[in-house]
Protein backbone atom coordinates (compact mmCIF):
# COMPACT_ATOMS: atom_id res chain seq x y z
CA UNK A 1 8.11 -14.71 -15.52
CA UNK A 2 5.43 -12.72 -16.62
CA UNK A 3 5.49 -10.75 -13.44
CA UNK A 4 9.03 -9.79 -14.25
CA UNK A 5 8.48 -8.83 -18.20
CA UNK A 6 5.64 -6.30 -17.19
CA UNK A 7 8.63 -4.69 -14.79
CA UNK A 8 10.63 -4.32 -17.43
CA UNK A 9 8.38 -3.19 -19.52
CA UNK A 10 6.53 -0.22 -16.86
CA UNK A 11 9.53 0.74 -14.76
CA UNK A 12 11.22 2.38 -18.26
CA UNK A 13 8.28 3.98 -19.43
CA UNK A 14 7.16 5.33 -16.23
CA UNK A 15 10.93 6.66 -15.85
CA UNK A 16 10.00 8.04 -19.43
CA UNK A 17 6.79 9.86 -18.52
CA UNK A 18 8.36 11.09 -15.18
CA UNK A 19 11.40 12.63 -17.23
CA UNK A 20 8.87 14.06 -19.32
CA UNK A 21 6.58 15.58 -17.18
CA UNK A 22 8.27 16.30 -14.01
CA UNK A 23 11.33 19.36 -14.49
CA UNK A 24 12.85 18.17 -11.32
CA UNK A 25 14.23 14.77 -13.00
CA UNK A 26 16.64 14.59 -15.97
CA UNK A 27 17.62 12.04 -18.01
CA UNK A 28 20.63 12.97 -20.43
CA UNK A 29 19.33 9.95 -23.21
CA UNK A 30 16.49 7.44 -23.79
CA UNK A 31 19.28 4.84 -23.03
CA UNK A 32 19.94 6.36 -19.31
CA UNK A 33 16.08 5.71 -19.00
CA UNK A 34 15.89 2.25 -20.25
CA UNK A 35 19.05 1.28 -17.88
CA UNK A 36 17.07 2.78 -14.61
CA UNK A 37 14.29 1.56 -15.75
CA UNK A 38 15.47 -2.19 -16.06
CA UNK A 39 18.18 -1.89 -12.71
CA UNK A 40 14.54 -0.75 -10.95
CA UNK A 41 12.70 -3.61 -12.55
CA UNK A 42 15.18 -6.48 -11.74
CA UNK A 43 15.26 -4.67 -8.01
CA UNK A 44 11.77 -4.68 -7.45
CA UNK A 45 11.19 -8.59 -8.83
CA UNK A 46 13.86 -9.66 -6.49
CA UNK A 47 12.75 -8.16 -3.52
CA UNK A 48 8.54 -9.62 -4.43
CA UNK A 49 10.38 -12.75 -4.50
CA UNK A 50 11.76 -12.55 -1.06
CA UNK A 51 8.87 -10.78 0.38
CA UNK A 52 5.61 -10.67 -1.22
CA UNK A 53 3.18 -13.14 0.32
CA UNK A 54 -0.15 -12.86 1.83
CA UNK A 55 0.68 -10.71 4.56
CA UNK A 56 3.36 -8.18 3.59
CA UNK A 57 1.60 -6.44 0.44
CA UNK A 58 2.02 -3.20 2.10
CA UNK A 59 5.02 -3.90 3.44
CA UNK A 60 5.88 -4.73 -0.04
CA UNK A 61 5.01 -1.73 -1.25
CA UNK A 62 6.93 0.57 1.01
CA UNK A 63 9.87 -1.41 0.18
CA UNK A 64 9.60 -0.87 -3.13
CA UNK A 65 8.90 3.13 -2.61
CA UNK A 66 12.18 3.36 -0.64
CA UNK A 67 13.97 1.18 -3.20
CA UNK A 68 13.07 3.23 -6.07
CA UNK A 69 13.95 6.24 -4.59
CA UNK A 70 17.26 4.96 -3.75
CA UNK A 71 18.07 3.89 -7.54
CA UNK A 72 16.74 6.98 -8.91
CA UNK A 73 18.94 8.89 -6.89
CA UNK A 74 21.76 6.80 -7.38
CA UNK A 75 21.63 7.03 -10.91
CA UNK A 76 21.45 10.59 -10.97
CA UNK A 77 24.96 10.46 -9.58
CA UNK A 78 26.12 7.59 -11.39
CA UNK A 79 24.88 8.69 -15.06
CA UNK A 80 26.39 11.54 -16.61
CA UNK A 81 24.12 14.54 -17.42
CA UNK A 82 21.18 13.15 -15.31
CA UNK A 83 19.50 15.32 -12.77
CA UNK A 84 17.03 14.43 -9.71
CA UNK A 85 15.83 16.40 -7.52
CA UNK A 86 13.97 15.38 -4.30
CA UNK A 87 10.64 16.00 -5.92
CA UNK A 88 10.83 14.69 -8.81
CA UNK A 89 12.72 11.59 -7.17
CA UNK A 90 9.78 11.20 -4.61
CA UNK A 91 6.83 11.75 -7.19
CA UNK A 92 8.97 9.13 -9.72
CA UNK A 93 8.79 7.00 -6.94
CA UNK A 94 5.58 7.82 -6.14
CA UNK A 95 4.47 6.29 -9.55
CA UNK A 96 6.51 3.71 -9.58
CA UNK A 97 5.02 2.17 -6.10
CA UNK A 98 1.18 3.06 -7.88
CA UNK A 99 1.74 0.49 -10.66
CA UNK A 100 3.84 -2.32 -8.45
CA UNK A 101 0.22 -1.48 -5.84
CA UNK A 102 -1.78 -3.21 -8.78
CA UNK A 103 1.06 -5.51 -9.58
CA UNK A 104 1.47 -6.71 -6.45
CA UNK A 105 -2.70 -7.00 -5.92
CA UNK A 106 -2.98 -9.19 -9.15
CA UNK A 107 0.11 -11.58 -7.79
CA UNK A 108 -1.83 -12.06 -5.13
CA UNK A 109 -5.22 -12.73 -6.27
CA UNK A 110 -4.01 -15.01 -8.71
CA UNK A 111 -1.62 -17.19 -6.22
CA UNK A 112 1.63 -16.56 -8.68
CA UNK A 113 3.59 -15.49 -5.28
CA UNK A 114 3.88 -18.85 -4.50
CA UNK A 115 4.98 -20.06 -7.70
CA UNK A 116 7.81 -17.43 -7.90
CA UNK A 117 9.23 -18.69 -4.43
């Protein structure tokens, strides 16, 4: 649970930053952000569910790179006014996969994966 709280809680605001920072990604409203952001979050729990044991973490991780750049880029088409670009998709992503890294290290370490299964 608390695995899945922190999601929802980094995926938005690293959305956020990214939107911020990066001119190749566009988000039309904080709201467009906070929907991406929680879509990615409930995306990446499921699939640390299915996957994540001692074993897979970098499998794991490379999952969860392709699957965020595959909802970023979806929701640039499905929200209205939002704009991605390959680069700023990729370097989203990019950030995205550097905080699930530690996430998925601290699951780990602490034996949560099993409790999650």
């Amino acid at each position: 649970m608390t695995d899945w709280i922190l999601k929802l809680i980094i995926c938005p605001i690293v959305i956020l930053l990214s939107d911020f920072m990066f001119s190749d990604l566009s988000y039309p409203s904080p709201y467009s952000v906070v929907l991406t952001g929680a879509i990615l979050a409930l995306a990446n729990h499921f699939m640390e569910v299915a996957m994540l044991r001692p074993g897979t973490f970098w499998i794991s991780n490379m999952m969860d790179f392709l699957t965020s750049v595959t909802i970023i880029s979806v929701s640039s088409w499905m929200i209205p006014g939002a704009r991605a670009a390959l680069p700023g998709i990729l370097l989203t992503a990019f950030l995205l996969t550097v905080t699930e890294y530690f996430q998925h290290l601290w699951l780990l370490r602490s034996d949560k994966t099993e409790k999650m299964a």
